[in-house]
C-alpha atoms as a PDB file:
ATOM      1  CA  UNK A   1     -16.942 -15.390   2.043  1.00  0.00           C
ATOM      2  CA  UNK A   2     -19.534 -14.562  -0.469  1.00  0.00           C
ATOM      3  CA  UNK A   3     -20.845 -16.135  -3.772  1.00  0.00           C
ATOM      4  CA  UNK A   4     -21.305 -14.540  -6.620  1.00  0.00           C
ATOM      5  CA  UNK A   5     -23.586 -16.595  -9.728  1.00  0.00           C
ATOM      6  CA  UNK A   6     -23.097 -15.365 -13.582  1.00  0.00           C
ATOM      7  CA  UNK A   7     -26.307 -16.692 -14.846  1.00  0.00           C
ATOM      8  CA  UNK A   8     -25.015 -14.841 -18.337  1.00  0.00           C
ATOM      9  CA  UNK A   9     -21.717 -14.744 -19.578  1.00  0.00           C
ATOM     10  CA  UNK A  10     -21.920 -10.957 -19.542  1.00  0.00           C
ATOM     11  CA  UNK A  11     -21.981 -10.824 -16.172  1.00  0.00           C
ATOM     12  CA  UNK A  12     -18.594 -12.149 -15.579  1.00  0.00           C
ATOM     13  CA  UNK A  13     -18.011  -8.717 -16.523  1.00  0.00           C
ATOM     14  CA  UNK A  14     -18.798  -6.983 -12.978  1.00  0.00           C
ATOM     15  CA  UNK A  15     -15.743  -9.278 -11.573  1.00  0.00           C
ATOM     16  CA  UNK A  16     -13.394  -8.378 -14.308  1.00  0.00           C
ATOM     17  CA  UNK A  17     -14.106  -4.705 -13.514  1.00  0.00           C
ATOM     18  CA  UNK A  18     -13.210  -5.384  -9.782  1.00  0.00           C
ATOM     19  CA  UNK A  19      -9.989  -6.981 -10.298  1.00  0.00           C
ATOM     20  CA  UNK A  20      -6.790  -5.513  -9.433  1.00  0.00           C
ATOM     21  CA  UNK A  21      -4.553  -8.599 -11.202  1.00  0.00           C
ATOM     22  CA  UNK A  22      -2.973 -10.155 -13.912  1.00  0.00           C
ATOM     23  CA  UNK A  23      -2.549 -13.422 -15.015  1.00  0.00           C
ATOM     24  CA  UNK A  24      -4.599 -17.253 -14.904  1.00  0.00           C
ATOM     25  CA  UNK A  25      -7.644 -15.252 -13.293  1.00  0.00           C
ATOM     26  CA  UNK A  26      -8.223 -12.557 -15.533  1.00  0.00           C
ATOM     27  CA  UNK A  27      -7.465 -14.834 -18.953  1.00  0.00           C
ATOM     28  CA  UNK A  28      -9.622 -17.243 -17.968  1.00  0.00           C
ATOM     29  CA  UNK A  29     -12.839 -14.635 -16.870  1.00  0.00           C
ATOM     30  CA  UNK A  30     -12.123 -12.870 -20.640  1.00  0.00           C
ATOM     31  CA  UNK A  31     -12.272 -16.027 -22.741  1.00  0.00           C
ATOM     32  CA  UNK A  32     -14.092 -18.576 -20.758  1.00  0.00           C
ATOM     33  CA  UNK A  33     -17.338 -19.732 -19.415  1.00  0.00           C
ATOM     34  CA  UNK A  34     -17.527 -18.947 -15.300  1.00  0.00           C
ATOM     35  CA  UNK A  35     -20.673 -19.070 -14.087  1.00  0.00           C
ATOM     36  CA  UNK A  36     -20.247 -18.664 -10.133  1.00  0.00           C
ATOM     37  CA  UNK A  37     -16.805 -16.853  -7.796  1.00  0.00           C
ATOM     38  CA  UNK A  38     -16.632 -16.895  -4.515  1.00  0.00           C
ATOM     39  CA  UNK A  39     -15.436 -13.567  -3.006  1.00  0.00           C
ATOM     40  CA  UNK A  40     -12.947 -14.130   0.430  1.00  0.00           C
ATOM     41  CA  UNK A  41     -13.212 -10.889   2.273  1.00  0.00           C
ATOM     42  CA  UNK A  42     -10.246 -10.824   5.217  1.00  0.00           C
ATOM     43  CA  UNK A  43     -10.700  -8.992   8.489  1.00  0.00           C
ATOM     44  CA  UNK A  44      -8.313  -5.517   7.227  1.00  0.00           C
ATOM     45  CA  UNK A  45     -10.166  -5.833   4.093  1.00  0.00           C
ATOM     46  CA  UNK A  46      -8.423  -7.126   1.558  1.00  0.00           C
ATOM     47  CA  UNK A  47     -10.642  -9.166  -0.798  1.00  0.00           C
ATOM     48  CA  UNK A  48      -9.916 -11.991  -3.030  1.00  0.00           C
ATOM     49  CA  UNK A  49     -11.562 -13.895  -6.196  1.00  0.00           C
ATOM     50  CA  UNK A  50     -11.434 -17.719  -6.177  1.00  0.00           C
ATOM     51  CA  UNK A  51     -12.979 -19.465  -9.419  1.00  0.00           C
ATOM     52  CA  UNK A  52     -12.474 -22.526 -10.009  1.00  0.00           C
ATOM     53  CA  UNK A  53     -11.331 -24.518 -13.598  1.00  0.00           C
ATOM     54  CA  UNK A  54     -13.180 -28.079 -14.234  1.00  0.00           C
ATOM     55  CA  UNK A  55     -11.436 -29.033 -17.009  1.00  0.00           C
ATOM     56  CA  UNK A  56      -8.131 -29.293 -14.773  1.00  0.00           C
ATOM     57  CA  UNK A  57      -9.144 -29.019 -11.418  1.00  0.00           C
ATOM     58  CA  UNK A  58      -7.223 -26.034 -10.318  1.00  0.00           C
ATOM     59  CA  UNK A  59      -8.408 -22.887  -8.839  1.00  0.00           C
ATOM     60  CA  UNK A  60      -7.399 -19.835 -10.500  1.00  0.00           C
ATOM     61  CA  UNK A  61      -7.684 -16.599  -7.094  1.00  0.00           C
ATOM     62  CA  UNK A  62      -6.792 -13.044  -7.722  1.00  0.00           C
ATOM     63  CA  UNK A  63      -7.209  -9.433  -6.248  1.00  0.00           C
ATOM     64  CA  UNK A  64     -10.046  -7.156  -5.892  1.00  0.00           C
ATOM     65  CA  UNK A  65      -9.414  -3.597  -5.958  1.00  0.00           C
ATOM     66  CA  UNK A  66      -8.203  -2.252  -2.800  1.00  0.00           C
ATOM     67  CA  UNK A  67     -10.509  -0.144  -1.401  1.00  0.00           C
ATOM     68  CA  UNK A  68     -10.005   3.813  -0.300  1.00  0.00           C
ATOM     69  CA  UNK A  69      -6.817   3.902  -2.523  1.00  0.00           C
ATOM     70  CA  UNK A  70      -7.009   5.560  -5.637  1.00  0.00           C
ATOM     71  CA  UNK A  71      -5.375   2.929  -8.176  1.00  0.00           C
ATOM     72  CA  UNK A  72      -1.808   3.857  -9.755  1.00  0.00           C
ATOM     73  CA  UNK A  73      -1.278   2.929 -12.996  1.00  0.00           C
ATOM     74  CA  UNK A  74       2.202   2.867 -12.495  1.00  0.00           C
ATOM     75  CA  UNK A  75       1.902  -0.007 -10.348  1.00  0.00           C
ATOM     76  CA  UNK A  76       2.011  -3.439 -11.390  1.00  0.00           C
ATOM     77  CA  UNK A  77      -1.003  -5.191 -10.027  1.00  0.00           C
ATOM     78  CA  UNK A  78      -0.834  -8.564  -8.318  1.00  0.00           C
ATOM     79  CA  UNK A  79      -0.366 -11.167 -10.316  1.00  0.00           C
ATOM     80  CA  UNK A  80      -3.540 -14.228 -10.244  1.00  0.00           C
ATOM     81  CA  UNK A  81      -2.260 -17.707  -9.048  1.00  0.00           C
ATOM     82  CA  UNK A  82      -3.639 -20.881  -9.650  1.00  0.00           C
ATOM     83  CA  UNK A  83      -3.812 -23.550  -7.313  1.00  0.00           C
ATOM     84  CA  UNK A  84      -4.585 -27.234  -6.645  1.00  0.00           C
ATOM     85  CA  UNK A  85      -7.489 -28.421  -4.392  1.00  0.00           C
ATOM     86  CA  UNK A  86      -5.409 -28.917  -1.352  1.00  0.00           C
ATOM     87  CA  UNK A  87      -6.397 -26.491   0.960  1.00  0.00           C
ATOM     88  CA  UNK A  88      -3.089 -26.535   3.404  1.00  0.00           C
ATOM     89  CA  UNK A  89      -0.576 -25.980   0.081  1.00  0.00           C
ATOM     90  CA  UNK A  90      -3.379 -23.606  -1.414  1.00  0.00           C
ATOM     91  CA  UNK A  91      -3.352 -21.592   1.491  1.00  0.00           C
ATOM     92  CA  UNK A  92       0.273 -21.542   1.623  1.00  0.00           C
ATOM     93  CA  UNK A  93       0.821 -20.504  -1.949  1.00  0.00           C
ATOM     94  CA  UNK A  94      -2.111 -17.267  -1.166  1.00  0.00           C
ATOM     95  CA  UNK A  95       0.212 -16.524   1.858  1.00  0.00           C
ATOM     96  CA  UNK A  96       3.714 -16.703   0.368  1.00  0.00           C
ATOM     97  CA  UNK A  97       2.973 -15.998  -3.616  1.00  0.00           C
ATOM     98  CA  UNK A  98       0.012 -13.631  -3.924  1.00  0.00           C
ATOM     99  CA  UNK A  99      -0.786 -11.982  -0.568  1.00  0.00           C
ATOM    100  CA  UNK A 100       3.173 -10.815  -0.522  1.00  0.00           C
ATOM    101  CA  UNK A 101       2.926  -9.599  -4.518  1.00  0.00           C
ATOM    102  CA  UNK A 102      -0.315  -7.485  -3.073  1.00  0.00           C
ATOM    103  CA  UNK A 103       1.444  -6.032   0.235  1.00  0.00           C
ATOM    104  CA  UNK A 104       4.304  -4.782  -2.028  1.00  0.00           C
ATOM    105  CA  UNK A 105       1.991  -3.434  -4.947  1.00  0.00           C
ATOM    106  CA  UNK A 106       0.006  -1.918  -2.011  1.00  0.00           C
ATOM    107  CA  UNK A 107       3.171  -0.703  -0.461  1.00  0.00           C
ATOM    108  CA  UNK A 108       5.017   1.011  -3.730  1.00  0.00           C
ATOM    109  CA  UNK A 109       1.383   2.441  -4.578  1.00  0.00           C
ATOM    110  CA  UNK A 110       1.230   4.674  -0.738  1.00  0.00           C
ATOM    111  CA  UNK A 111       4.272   5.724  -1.610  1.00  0.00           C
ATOM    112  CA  UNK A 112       4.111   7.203  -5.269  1.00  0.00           C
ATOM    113  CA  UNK A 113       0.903   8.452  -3.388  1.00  0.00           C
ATOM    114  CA  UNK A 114       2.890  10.182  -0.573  1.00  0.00           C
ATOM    115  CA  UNK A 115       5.223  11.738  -3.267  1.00  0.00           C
ATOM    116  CA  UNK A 116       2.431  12.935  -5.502  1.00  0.00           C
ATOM    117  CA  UNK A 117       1.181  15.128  -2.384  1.00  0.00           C
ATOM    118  CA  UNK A 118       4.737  16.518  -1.599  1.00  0.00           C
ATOM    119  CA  UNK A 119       5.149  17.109  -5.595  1.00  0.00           C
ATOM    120  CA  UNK A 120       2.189  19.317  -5.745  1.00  0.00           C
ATOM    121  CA  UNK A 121       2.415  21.173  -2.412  1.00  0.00           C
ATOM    122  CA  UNK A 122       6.188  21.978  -3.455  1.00  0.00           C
ATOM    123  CA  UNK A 123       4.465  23.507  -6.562  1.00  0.00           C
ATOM    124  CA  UNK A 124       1.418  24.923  -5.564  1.00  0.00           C
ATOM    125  CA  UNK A 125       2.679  26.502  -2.525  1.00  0.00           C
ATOM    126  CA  UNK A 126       6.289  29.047  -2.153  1.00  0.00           C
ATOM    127  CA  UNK A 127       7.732  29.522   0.582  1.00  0.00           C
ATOM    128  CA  UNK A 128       6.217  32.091   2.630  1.00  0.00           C
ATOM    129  CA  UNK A 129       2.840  31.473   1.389  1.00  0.00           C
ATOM    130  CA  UNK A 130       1.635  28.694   3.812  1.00  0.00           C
ATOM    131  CA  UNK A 131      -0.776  30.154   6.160  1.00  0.00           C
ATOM    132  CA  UNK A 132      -1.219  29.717   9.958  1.00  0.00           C
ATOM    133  CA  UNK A 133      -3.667  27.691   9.969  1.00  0.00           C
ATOM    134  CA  UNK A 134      -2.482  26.466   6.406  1.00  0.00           C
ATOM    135  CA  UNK A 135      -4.695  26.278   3.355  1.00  0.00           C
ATOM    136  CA  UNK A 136      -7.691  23.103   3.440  1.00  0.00           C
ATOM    137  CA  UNK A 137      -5.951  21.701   0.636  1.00  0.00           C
ATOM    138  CA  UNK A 138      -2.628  21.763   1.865  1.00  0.00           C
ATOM    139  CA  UNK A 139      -3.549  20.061   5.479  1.00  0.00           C
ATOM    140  CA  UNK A 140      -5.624  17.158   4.014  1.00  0.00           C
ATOM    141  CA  UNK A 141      -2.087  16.464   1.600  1.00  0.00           C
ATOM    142  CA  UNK A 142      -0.067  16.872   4.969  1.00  0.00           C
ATOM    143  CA  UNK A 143      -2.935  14.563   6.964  1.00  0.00           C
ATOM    144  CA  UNK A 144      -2.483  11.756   5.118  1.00  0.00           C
ATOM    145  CA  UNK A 145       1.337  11.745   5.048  1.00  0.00           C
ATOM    146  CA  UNK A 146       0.725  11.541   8.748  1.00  0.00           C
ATOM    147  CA  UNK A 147      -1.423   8.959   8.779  1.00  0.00           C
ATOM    148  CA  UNK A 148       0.496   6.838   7.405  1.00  0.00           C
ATOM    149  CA  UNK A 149       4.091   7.509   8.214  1.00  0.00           C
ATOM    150  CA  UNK A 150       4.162   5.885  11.306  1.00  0.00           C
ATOM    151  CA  UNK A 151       3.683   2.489  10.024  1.00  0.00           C
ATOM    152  CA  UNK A 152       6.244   3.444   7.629  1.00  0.00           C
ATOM    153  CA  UNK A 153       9.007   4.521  10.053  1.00  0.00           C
ATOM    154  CA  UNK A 154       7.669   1.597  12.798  1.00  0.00           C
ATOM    155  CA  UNK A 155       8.367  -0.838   9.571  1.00  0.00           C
ATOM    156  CA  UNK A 156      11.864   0.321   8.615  1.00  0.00           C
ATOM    157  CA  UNK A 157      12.816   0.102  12.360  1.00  0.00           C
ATOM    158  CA  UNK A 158      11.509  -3.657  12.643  1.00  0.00           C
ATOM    159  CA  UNK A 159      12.744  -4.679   9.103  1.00  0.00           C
ATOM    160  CA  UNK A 160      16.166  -6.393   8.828  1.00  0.00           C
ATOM    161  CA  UNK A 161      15.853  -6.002   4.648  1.00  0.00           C
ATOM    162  CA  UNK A 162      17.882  -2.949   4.443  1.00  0.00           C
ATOM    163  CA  UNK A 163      21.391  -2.553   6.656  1.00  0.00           C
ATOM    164  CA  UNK A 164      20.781   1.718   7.226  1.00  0.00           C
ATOM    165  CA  UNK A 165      23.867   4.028   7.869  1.00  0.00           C
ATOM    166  CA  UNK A 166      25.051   5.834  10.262  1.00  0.00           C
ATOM    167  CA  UNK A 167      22.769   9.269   8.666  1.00  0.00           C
ATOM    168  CA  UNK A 168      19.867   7.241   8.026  1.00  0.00           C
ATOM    169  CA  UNK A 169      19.265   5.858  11.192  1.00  0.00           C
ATOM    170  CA  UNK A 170      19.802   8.960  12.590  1.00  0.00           C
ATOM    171  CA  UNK A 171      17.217  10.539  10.058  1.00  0.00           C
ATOM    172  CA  UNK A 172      14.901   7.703  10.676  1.00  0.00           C
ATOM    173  CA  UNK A 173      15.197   8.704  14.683  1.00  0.00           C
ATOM    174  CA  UNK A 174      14.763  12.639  14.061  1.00  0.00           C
ATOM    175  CA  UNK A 175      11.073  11.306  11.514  1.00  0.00           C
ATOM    176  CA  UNK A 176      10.058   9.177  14.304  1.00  0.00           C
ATOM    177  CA  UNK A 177      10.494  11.987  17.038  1.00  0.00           C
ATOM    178  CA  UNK A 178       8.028  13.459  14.992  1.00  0.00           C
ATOM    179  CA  UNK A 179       5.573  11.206  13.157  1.00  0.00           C
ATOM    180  CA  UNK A 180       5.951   7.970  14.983  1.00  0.00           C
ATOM    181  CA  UNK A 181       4.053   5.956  16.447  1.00  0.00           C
ATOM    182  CA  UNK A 182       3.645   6.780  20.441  1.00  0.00           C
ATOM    183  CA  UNK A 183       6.525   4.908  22.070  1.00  0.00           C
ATOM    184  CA  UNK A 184       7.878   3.358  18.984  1.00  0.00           C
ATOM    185  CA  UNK A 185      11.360   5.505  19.496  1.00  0.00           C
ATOM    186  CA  UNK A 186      11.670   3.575  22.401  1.00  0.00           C
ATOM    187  CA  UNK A 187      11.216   0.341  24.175  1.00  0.00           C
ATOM    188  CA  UNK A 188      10.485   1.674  27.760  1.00  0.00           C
ATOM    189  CA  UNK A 189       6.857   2.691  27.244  1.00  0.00           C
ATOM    190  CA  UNK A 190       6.800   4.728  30.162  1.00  0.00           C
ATOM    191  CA  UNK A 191       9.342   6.866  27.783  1.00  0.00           C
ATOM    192  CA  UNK A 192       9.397  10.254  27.763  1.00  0.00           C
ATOM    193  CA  UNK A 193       8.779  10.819  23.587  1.00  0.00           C
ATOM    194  CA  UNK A 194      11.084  13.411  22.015  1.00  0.00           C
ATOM    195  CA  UNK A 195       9.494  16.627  20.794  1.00  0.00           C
ATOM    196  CA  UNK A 196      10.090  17.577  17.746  1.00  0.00           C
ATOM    197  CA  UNK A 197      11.935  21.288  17.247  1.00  0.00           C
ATOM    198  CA  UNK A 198      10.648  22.107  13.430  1.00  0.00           C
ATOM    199  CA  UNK A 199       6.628  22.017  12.915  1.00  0.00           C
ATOM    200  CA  UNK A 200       5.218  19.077  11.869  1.00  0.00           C
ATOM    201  CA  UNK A 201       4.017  20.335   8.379  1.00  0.00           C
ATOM    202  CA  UNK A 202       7.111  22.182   7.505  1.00  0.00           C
ATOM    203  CA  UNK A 203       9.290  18.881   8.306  1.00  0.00           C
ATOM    204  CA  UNK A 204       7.207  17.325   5.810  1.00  0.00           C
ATOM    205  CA  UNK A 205       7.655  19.802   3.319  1.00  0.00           C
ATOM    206  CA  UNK A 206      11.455  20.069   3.972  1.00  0.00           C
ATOM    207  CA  UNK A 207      12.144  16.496   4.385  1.00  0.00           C
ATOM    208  CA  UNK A 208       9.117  13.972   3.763  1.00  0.00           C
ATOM    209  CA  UNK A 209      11.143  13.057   0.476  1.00  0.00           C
ATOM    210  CA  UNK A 210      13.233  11.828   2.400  1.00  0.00           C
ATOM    211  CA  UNK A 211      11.167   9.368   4.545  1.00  0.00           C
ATOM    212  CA  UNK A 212       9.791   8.282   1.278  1.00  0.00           C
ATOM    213  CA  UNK A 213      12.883   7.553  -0.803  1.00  0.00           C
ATOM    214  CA  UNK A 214      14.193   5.638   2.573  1.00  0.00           C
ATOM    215  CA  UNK A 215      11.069   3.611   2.337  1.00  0.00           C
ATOM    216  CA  UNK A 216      11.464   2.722  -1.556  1.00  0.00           C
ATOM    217  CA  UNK A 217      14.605   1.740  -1.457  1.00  0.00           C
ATOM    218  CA  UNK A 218      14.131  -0.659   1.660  1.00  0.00           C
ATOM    219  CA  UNK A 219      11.350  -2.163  -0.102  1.00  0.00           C
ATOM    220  CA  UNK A 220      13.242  -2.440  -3.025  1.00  0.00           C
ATOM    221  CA  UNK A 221      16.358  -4.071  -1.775  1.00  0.00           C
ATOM    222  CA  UNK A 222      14.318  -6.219   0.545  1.00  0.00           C
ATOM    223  CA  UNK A 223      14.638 -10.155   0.008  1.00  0.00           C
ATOM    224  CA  UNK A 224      10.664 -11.561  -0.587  1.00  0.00           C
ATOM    225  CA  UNK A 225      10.534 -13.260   2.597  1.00  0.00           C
ATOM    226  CA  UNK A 226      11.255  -9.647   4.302  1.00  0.00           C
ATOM    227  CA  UNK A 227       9.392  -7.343   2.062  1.00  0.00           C
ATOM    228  CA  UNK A 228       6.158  -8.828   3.317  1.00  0.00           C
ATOM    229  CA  UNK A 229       6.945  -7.453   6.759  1.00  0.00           C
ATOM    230  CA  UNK A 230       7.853  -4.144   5.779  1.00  0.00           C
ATOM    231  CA  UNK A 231       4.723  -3.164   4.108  1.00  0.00           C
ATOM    232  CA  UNK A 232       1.906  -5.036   6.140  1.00  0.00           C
ATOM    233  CA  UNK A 233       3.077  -2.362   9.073  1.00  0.00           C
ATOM    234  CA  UNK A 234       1.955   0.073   6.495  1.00  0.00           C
ATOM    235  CA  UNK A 235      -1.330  -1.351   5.740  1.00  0.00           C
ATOM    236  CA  UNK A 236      -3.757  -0.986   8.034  1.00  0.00           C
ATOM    237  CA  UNK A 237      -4.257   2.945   7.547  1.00  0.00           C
ATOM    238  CA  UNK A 238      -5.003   3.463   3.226  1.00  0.00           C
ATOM    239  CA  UNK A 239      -4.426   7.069   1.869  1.00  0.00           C
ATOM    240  CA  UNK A 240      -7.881   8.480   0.577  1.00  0.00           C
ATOM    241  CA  UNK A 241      -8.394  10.267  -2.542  1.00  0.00           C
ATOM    242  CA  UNK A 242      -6.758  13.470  -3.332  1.00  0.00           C
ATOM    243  CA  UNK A 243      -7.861  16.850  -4.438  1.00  0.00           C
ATOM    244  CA  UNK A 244      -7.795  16.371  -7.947  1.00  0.00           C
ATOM    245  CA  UNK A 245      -5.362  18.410  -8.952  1.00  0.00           C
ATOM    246  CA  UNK A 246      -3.076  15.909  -6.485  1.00  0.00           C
ATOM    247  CA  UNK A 247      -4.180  12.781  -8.375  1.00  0.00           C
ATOM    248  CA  UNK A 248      -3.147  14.948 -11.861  1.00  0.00           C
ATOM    249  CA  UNK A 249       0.318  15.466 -10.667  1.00  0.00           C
ATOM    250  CA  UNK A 250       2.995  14.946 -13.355  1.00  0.00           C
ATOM    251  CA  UNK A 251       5.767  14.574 -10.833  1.00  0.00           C
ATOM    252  CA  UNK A 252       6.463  11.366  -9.893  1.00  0.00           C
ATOM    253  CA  UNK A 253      10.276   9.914  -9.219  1.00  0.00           C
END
């Protein structure tokens, strides 16, 4: 933890900037007096404003930007809570209310992310045209659909918030063959892992839509209690900026 004094009103301005929320937090920092935050910082990184409200004796704690994620304004940020001074309830409330309205933000924001690569490497490159090794471009877009489909698929096979068919298990299976997580396709660890028949890149350029779209729609049918699970597996590994003309893509679902 860390905390921050506003010896001028003005300054409350450099925390406004910084927040990813809506709400208590952000109403109170535009028409109010604060004077000092404290910033909680957690272990994976996620950071959270805490100011607190004399008048009532509540606690208003929000978001900070997430950090090596460019910020999608097609997400809904996490919306600010306010709290009492009991810390047990408090923390509860963070836990249950906020920090699962932040994993889900985070979650739906990888994903337009992931689909904004595939969008523009469907457009910028035909078939045939992919080189061997392929274009710098094209293999940082592919890179970070590979970093972070494996929490993806190791999420969907853990989660109980969406019943999948027979095809998309079996799809799930044939993506996890070839982007999962070592040992995830199986519990035996001493597994032999399945080796994928189709290169890497050009499974993600035939079918990472579909990995995607799986994803969305598990996180969108999921219960709150279960959504949390799904997208803290998917956490740990943020997708870093993209060539700009990635970020500029039009084509979002």
């Amino acid at each position: 933890m860390r905390v921050e004094n506003y010896a001028l009103q003005v300054w409350q301005g450099d925390l406004v900037a910084c927040l990813w929320t809506t709400g208590p937090l952000l109403h109170t920092l535009e028409k109010y007096r604060v004077p000092v935050a404290a910033i909680l910082r957690s272990e994976n990184g996620i950071e959270l404003a805490v100011v607190h409200t004399p008048r009532h004796d509540q606690y208003h704690i929000g978001a900070l930007f997430p950090k090596d994620i460019y910020l999608d304004e097609a997400v809904t940020p996490p919306s600010s809570i306010t709290v009492q001074p009991a810390a047990v309830p408090a923390a509860r409330k963070v836990s249950s209310t906020l920090m699962a309205d932040y994993h889900r933000a985070f979650f739906q924001m990888q994903l337009n992310h992931l689909g904004d690569d595939l969008a523009w490497a469907h457009e910028a490159y035909e078939p045939g045209t992919v080189l061997d090794p392929p274009q710098r471009d094209l293999a940082d877009a592919f890179a970070r659909f590979a970093a972070v489909a494996p929490h993806i698929i190791a999420a969907l096979h853990t989660s109980d918030a969406h019943p999948f068919n027979t095809h998309e298990k079996a799809f799930l299976e044939h993506m996890d063959a070839a982007f999962g997580q070592s040992g995830s396709a199986s519990e035996d660890p001493g597994a032999t892992r399945k080796v994928p028949s189709v290169d890497p890149l050009a499974l993600w350029l035939t079918e990472g839509d579909g990995l995607i779209e799986l994803a969305r729609t598990a996180s969108r049918t999921a219960p709150a209690q279960t959504a949390l699970s799904l997208v803290r597996a998917a956490e740990p590994r943020a997708v870093p900026s993209p060539p700009v003309q990635v970020a500029a893509s039009p084509n979002r679902r």
